[in-house]
C-alpha atoms as a PDB file:
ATOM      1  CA  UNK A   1       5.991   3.679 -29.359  1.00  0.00           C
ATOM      2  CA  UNK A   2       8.386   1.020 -30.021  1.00  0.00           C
ATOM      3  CA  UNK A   3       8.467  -2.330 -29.053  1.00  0.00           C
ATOM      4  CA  UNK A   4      11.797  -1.335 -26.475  1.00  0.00           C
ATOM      5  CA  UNK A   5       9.543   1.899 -24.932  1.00  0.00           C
ATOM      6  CA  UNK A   6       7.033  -0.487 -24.143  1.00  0.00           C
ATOM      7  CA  UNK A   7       8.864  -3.252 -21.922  1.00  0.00           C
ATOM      8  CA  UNK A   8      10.366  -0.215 -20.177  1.00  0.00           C
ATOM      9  CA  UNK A   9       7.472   1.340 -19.447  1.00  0.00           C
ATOM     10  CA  UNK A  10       6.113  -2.308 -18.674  1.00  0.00           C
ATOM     11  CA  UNK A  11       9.072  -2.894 -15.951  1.00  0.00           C
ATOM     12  CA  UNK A  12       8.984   0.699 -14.846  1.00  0.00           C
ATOM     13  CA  UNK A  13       4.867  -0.056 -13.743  1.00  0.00           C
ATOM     14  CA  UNK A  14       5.641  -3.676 -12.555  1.00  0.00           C
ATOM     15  CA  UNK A  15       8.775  -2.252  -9.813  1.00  0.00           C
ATOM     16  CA  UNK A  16       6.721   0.459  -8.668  1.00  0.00           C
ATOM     17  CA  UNK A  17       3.551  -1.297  -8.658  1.00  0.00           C
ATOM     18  CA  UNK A  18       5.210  -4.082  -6.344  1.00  0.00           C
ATOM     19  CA  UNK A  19       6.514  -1.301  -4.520  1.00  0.00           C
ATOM     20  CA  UNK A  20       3.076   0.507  -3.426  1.00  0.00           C
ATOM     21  CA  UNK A  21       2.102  -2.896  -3.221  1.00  0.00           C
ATOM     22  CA  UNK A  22       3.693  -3.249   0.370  1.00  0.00           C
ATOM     23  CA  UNK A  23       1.162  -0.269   1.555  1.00  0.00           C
ATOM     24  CA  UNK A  24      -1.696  -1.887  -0.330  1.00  0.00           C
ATOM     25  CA  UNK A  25      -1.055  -4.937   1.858  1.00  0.00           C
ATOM     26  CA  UNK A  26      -0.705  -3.205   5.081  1.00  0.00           C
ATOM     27  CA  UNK A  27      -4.242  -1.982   4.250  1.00  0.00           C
ATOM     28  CA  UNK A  28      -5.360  -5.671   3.562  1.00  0.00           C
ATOM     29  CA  UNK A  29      -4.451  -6.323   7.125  1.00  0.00           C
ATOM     30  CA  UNK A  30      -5.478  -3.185   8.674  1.00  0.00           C
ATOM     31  CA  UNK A  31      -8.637  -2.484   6.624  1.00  0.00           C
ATOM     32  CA  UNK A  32      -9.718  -5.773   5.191  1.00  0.00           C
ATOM     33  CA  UNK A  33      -8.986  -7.831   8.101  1.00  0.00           C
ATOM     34  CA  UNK A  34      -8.888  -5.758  11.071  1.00  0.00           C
ATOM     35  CA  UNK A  35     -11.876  -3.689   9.529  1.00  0.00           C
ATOM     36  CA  UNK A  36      -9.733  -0.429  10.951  1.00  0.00           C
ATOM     37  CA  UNK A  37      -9.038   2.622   7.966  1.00  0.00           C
ATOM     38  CA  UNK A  38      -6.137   3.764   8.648  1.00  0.00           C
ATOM     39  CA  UNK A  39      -5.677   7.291   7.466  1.00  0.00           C
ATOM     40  CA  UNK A  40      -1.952   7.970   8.901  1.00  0.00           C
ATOM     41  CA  UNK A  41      -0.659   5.911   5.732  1.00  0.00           C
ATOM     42  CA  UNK A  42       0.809   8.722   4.176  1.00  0.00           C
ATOM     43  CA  UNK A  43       2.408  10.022   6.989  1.00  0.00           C
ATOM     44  CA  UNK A  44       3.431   6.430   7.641  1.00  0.00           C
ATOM     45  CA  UNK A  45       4.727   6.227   4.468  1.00  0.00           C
ATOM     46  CA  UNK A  46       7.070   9.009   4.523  1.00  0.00           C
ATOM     47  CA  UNK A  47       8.620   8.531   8.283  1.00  0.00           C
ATOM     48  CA  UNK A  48       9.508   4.830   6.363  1.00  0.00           C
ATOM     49  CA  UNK A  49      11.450   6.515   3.625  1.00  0.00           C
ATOM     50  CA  UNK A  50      12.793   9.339   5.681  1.00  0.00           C
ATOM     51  CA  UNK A  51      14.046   7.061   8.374  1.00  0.00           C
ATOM     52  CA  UNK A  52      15.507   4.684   5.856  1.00  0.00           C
ATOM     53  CA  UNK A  53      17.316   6.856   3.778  1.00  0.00           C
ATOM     54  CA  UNK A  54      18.514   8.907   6.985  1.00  0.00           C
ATOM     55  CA  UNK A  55      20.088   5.251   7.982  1.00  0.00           C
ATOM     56  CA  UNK A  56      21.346   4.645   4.535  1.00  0.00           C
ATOM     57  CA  UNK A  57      23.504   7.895   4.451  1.00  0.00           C
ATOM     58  CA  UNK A  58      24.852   6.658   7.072  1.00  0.00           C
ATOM     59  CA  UNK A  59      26.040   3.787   5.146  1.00  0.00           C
ATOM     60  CA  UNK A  60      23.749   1.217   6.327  1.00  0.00           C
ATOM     61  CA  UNK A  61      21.447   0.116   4.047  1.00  0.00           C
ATOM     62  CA  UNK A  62      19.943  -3.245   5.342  1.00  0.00           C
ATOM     63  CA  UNK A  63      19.520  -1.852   8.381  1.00  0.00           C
ATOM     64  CA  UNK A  64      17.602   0.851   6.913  1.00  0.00           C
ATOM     65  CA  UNK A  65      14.813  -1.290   6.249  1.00  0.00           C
ATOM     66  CA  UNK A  66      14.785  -2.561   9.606  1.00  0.00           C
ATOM     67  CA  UNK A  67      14.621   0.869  10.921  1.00  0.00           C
ATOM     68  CA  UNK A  68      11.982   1.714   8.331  1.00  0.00           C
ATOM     69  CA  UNK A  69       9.462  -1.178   9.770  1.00  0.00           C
ATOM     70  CA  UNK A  70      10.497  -0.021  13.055  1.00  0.00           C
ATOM     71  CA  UNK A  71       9.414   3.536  12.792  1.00  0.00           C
ATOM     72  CA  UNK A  72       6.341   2.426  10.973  1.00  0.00           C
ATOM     73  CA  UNK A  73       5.556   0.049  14.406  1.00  0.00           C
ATOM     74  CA  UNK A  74       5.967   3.311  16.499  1.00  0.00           C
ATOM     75  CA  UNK A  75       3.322   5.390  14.621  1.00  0.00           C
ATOM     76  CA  UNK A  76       1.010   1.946  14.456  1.00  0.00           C
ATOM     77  CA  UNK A  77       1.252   1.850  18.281  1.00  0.00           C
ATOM     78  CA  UNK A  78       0.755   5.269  18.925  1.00  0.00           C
ATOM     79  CA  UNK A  79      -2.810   5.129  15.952  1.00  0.00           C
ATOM     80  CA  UNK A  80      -4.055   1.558  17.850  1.00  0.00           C
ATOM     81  CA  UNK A  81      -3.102   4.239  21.220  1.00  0.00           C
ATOM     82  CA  UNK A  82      -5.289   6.457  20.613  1.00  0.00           C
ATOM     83  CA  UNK A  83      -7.986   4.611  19.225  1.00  0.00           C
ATOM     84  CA  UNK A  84      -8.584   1.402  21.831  1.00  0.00           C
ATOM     85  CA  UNK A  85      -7.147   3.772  25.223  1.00  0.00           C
ATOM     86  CA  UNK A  86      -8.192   7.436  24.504  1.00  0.00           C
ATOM     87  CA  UNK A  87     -11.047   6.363  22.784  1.00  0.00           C
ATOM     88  CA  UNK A  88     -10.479   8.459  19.944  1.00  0.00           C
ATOM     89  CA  UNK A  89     -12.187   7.847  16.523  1.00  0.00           C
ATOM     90  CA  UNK A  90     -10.086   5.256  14.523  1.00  0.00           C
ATOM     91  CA  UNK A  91     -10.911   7.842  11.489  1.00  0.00           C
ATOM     92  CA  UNK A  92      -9.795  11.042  13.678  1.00  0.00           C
ATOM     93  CA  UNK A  93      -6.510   8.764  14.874  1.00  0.00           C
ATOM     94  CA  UNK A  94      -5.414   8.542  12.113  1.00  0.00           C
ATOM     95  CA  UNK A  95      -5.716  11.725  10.821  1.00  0.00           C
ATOM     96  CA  UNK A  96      -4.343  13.563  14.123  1.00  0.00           C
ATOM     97  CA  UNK A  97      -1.399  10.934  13.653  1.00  0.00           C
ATOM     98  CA  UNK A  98      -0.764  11.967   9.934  1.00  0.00           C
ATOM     99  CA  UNK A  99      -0.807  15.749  10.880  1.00  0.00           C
ATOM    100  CA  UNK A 100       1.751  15.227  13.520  1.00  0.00           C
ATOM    101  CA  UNK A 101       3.959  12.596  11.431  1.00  0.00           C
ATOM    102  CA  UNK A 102       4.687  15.770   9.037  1.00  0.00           C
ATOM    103  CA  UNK A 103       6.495  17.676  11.917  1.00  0.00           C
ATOM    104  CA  UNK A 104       8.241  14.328  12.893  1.00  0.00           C
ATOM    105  CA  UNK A 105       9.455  13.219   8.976  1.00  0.00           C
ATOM    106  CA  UNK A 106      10.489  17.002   9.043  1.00  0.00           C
ATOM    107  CA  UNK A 107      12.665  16.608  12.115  1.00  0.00           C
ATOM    108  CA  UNK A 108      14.020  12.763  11.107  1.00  0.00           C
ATOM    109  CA  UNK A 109      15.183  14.889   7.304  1.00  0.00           C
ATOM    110  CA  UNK A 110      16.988  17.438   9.364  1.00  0.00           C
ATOM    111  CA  UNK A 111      14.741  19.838   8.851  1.00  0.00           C
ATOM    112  CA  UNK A 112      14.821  19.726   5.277  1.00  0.00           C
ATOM    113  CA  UNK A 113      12.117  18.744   2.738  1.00  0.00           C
ATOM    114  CA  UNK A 114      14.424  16.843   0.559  1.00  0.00           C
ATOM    115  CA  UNK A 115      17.449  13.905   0.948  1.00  0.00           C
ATOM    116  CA  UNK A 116      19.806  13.099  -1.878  1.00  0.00           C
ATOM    117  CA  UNK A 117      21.057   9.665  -2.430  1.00  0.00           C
ATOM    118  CA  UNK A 118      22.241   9.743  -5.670  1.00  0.00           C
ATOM    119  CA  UNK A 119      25.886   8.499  -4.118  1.00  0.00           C
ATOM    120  CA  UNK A 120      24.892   6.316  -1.330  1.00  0.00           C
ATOM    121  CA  UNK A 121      24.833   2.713  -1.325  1.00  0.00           C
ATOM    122  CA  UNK A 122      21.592   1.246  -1.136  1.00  0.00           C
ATOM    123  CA  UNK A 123      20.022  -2.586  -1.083  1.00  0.00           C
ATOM    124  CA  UNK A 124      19.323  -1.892  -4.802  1.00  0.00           C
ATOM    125  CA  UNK A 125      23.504  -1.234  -5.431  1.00  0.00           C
ATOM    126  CA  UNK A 126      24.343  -3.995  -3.190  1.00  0.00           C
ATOM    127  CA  UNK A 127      22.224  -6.147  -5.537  1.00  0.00           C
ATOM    128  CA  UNK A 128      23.104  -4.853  -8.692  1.00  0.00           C
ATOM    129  CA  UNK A 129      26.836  -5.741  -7.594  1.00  0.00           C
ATOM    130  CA  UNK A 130      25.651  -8.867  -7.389  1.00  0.00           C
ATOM    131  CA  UNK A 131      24.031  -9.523 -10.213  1.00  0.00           C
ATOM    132  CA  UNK A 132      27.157  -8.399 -12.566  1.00  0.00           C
ATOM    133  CA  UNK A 133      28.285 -10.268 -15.304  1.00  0.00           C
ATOM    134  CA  UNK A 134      24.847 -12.207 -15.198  1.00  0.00           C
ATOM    135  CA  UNK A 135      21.254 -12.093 -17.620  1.00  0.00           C
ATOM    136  CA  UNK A 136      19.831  -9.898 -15.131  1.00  0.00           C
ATOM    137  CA  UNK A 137      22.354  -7.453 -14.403  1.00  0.00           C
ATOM    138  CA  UNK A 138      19.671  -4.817 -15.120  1.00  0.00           C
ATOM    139  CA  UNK A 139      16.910  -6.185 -13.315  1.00  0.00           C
ATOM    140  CA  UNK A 140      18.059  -5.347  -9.601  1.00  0.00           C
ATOM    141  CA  UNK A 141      15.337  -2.852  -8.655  1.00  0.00           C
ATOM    142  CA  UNK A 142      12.345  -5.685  -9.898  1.00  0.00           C
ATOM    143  CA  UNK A 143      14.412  -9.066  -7.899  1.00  0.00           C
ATOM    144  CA  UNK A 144      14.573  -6.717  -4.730  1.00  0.00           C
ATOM    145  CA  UNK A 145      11.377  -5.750  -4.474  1.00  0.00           C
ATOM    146  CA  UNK A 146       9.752  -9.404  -5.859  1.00  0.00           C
ATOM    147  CA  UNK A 147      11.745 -10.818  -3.169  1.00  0.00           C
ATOM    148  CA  UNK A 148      10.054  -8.165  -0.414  1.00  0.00           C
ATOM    149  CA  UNK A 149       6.808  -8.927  -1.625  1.00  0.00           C
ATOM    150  CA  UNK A 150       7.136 -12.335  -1.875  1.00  0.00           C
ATOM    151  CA  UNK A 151       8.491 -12.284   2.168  1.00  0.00           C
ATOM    152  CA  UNK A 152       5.498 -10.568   3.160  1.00  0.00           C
ATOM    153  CA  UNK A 153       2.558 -12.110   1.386  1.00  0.00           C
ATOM    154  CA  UNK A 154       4.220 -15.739   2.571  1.00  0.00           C
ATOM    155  CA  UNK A 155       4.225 -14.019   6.252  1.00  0.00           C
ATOM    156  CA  UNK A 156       0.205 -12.732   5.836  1.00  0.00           C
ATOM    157  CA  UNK A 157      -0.466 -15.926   4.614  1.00  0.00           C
ATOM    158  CA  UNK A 158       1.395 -18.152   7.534  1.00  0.00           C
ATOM    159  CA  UNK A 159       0.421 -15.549   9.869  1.00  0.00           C
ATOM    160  CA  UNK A 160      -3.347 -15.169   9.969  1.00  0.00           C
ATOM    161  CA  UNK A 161      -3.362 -18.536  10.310  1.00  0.00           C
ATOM    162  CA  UNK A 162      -2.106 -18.794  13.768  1.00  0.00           C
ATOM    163  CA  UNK A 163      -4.126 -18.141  17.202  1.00  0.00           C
ATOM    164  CA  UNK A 164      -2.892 -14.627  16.771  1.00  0.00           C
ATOM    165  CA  UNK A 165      -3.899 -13.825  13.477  1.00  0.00           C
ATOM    166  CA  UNK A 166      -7.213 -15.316  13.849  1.00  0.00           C
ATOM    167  CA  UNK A 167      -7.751 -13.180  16.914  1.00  0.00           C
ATOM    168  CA  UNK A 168      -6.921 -10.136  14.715  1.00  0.00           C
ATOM    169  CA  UNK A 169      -9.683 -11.552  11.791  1.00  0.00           C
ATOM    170  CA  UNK A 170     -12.140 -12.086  14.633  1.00  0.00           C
ATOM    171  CA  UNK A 171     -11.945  -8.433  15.936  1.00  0.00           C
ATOM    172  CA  UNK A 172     -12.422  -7.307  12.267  1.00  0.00           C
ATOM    173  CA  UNK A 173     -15.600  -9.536  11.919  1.00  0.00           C
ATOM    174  CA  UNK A 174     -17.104  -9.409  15.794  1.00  0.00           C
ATOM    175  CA  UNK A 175     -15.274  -7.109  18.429  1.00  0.00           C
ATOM    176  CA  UNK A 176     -18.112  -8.534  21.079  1.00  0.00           C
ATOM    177  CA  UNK A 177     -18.054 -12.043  20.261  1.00  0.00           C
ATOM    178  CA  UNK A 178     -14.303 -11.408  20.701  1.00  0.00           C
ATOM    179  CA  UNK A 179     -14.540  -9.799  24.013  1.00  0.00           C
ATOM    180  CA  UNK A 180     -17.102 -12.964  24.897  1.00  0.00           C
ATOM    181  CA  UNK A 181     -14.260 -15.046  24.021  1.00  0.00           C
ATOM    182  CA  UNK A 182     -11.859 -13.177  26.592  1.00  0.00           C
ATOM    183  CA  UNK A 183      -9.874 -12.186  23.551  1.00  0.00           C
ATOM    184  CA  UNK A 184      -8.402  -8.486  24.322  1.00  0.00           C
ATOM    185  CA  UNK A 185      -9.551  -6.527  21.243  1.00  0.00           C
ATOM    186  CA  UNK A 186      -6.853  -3.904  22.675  1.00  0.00           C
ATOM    187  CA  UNK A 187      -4.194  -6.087  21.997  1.00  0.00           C
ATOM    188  CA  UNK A 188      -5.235  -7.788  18.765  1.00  0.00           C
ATOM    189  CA  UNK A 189      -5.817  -3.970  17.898  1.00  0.00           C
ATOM    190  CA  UNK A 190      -2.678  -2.538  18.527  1.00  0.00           C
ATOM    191  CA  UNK A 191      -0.532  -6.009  16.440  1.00  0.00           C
ATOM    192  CA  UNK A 192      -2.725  -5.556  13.669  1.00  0.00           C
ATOM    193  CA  UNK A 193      -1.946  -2.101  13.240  1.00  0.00           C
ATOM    194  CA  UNK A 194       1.672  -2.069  14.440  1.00  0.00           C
ATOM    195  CA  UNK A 195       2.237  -4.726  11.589  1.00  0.00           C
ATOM    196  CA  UNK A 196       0.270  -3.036   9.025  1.00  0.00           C
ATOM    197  CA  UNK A 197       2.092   0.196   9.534  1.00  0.00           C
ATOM    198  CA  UNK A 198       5.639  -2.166   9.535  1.00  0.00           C
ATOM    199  CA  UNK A 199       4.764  -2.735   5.710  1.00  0.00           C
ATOM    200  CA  UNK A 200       3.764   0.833   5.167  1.00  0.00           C
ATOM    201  CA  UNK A 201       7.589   1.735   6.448  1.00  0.00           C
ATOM    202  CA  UNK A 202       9.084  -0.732   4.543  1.00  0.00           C
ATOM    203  CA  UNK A 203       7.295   0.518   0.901  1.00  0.00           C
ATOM    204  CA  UNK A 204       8.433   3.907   1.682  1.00  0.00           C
ATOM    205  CA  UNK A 205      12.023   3.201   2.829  1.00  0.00           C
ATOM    206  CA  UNK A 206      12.045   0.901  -0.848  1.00  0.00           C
ATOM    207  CA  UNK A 207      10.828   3.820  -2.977  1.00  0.00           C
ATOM    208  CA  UNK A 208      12.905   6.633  -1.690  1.00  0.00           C
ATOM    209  CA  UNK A 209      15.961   4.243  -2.074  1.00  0.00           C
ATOM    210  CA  UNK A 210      15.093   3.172  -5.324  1.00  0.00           C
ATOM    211  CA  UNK A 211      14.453   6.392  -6.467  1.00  0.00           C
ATOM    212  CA  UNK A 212      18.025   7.895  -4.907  1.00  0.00           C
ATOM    213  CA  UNK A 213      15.794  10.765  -3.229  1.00  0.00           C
ATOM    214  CA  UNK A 214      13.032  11.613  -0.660  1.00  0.00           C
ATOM    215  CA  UNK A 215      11.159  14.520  -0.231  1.00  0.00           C
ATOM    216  CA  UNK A 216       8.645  15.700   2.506  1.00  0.00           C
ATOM    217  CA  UNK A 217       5.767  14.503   0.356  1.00  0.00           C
ATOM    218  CA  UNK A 218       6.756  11.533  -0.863  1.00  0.00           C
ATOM    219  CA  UNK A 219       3.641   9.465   0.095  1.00  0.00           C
ATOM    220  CA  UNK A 220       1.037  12.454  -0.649  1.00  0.00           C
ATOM    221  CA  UNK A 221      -1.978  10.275  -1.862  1.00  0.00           C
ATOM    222  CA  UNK A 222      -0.360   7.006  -1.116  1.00  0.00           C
ATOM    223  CA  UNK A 223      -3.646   6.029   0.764  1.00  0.00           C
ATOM    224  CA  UNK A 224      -5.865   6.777  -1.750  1.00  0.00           C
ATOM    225  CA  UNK A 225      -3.262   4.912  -4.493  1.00  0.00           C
ATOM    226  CA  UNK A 226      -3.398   1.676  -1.799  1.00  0.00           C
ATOM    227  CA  UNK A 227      -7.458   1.777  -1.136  1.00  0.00           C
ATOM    228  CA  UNK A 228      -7.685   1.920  -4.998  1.00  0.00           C
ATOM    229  CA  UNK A 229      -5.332  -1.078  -5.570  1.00  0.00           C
ATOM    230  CA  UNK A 230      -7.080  -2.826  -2.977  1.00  0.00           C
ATOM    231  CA  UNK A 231     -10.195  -2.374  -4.223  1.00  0.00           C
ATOM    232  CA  UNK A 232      -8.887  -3.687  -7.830  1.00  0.00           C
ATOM    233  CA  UNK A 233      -7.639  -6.512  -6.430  1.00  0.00           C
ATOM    234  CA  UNK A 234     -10.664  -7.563  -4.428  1.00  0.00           C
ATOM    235  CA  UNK A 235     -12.527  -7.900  -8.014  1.00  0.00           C
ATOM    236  CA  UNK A 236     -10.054 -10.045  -9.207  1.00  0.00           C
ATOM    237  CA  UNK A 237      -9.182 -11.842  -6.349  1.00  0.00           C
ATOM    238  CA  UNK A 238     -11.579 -11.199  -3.439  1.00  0.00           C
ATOM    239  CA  UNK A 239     -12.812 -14.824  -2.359  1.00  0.00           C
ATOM    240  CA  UNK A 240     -10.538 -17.319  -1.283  1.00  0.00           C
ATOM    241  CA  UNK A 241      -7.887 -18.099   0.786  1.00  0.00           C
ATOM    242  CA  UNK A 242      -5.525 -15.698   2.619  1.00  0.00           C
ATOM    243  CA  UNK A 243      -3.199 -16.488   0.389  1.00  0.00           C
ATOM    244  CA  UNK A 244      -4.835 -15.899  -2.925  1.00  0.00           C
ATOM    245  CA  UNK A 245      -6.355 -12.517  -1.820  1.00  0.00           C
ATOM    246  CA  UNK A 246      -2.872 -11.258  -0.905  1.00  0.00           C
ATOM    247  CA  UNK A 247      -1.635 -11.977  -4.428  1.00  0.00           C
ATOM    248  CA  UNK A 248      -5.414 -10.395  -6.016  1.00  0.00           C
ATOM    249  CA  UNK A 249      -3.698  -6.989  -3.601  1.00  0.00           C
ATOM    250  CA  UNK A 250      -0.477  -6.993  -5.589  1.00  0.00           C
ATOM    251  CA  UNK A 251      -2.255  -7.608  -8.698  1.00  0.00           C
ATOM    252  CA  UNK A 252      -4.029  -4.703  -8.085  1.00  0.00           C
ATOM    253  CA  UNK A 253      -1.277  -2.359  -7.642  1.00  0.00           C
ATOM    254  CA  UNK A 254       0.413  -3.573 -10.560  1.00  0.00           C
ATOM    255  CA  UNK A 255      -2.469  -2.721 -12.651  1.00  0.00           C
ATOM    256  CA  UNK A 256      -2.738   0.764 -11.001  1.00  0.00           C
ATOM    257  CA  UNK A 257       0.162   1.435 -11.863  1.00  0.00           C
ATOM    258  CA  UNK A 258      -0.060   0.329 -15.701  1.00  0.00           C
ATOM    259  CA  UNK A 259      -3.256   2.411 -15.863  1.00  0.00           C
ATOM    260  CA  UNK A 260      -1.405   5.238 -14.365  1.00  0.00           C
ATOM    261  CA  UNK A 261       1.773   4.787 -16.683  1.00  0.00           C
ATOM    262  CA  UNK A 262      -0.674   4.660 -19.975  1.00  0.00           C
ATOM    263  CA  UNK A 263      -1.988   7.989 -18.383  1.00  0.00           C
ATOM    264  CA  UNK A 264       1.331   9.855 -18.471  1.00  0.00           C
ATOM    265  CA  UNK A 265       2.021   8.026 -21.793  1.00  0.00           C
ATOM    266  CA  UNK A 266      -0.779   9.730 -23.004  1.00  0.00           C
ATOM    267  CA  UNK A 267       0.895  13.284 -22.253  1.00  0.00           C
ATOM    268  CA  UNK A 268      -1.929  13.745 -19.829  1.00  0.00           C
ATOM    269  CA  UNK A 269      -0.492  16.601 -17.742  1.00  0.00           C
ATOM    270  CA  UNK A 270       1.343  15.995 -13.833  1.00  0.00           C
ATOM    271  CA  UNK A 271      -1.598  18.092 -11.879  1.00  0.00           C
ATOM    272  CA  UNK A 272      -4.200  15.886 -13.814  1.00  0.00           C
ATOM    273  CA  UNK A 273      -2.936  12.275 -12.256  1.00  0.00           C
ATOM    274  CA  UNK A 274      -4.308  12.969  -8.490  1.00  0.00           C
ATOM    275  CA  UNK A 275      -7.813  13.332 -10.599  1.00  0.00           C
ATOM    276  CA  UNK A 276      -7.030   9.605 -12.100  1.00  0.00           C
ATOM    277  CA  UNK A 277      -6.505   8.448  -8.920  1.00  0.00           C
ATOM    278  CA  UNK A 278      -9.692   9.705  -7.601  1.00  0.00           C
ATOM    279  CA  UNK A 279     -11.463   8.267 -10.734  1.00  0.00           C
ATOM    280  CA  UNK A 280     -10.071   4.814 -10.580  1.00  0.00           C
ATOM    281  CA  UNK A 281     -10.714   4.841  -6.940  1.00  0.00           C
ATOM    282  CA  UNK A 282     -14.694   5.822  -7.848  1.00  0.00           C
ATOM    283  CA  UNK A 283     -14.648   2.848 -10.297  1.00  0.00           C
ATOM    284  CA  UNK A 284     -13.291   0.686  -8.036  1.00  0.00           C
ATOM    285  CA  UNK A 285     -15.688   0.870  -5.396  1.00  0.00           C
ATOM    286  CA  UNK A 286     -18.838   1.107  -7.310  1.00  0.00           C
ATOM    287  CA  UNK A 287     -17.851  -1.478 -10.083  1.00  0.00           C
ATOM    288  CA  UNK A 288     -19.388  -4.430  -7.793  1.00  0.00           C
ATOM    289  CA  UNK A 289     -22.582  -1.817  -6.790  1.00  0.00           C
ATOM    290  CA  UNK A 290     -23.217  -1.168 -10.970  1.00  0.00           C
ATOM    291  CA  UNK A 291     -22.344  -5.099 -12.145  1.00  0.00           C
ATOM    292  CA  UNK A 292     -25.174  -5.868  -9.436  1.00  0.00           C
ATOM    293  CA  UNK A 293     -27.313  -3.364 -10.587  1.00  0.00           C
ATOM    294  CA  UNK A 294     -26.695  -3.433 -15.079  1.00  0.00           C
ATOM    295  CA  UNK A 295     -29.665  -6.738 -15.011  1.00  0.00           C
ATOM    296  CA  UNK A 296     -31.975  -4.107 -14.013  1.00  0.00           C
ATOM    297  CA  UNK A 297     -30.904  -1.677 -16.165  1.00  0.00           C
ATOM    298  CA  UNK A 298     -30.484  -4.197 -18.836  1.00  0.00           C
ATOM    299  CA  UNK A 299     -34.468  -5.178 -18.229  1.00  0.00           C
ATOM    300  CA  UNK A 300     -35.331  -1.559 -17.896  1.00  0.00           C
ATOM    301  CA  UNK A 301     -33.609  -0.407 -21.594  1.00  0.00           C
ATOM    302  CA  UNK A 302     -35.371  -3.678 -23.105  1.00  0.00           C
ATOM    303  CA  UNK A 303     -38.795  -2.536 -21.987  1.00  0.00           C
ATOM    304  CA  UNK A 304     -38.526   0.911 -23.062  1.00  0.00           C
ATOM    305  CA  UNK A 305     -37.495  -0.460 -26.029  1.00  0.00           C
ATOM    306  CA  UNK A 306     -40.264  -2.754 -26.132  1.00  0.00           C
ATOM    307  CA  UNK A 307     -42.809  -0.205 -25.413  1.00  0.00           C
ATOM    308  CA  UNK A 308     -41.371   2.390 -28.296  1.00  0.00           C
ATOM    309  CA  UNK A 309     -41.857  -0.035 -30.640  1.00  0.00           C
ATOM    310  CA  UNK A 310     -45.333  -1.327 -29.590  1.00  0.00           C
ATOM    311  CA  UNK A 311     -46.258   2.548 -29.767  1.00  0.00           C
END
């Protein structure tokens, strides 16, 4: 592979690792702070990039993205809705919202499974016109999304700082001690996930216009892509400040999505990738478990060892 191949493929995992990046941090909110899982992320996912590319044919790409994080509010509301007032299971929420979110991306495509953008104008054009005649002419898909990130970890970290956001962390941690406090866990609830579902809509309305296309399963196995990431970033970067464990999150996607571009480097074929997924997602949650647990291995290998040879 030459030297050319391999900053391509390096920028090709770094856009799309930012990318998922914006779902990996809607699960840092929902998941890591709220202590909610959130299953309707793939469903989420695609009503973001249906909804935004829908808007962009219509020759409105900025306000795509707006309408993106919009949609992904609605299904938030209507996940926190069921959990805190029909006191459905925040697991079975989110997967009754999922199921239904197929029928709705359906409708929102026109009742097809796939939109072409190839000629519409989208935020990554818009850039790329202006970025002519300069170094980074080429580089409009990686400033866009940097810039998106950047937005969003900044707001996470500003955020959860206020009254509000605390609130939200304190539901996560203690829903009694909140409800002692005469702090409506409803309500804290219901932001957290309307906001984390608002990134979820905005990664999907990013991919499907930097990719010029969406189809119906565009965000198949997103969730299990964003716990992964999550979890990679959480070795890296899991104590410290808000701030800092955002950043360890899109660190985390970034090297998913190396690990995943080595794997198709390596000719490994397309049906075989939902298997790395699963894989890295088993390393990633029982790396801590077996780093704990390799002293007592290590001791337990020495003795044999030491009792072989004293035999």
């Amino acid at each position: 592979m030459s030297f050319t191949a391999v900053l391509n493929l390096g920028q090709t995992a770094l856009e799309l690792g930012l990318i998922y990046s914006l779902t990996v941090l809607a699960l840092f909110l929902s998941y890591s702070m709220l202590n909610v899982c959130d299953l309707s992320t793939d469903g989420c996912f695609t009503l973001g990039a249906a909804v935004g590319a829908v808007v962009a044919i219509a020759g409105h790409p900025f306000l795509a993205i707006f309408a993106a994080m919009l949609a992904g509010v609605c299904s938030g509301f209507v996940t926190a809705f069921l959990q805190t007032r029909m006191g459905v299971d925040s697991l079975l929420a989110g997967i009754i919202v999922n199921t239904g979110l197929y029928s709705i991306n359906i409708a929102v495509m026109g009742g097809s499974s796939l939109l072409n953008m190839n000629k519409t104008d989208t935020v990554f054009t818009r850039m790329k016109a202006l970025l002519a005649n300069t170094p980074f002419h080429d580089k409009q898909t990686l400033i866009v999304v940097l810039i998106a990130v950047a937005l969003v970890v900044l707001f996470l970290t500003l955020f959860l700082r206020t009254r509000l956001g605390l609130a939200i962390r304190a539901t996560g941690n203690n829903p009694d001690m909140v409800r002692s406090s005469s702090i409506n866990p409803i309500f804290t609830t219901t932001v957290g996930l309307c906001g984390a579902n608002a990134f979820t809509g905005l990664s999907g309305c990013l991919l499907g216009q930097a990719q010029k296309s969406v189809s119906i399963d565009i965000g198949s196995g997103v969730v299990t892509i964003a716990l992964a990431s999550l979890l990679i970033g959480g070795t890296f970067m899991g104590k410290g400040g808000i701030c800092s464990r955002a950043i360890g999150v899109v660190l985390g996607s970034v090297i998913f999505r190396l690990i995943y571009a080595i794997a198709l480097r390596l000719n490994m074929p397309a049906f075989m990738l939902k298997l790395v997924s699963s894989v890295i997602v088993i390393l990633a949650i029982s790396g801590p478990y077996l780093k704990k647990q390799w002293p007592t291995v290590k001791r337990w290998l020495s003795h044999r060892k030491g009792g072989g040879a004293h035999a």
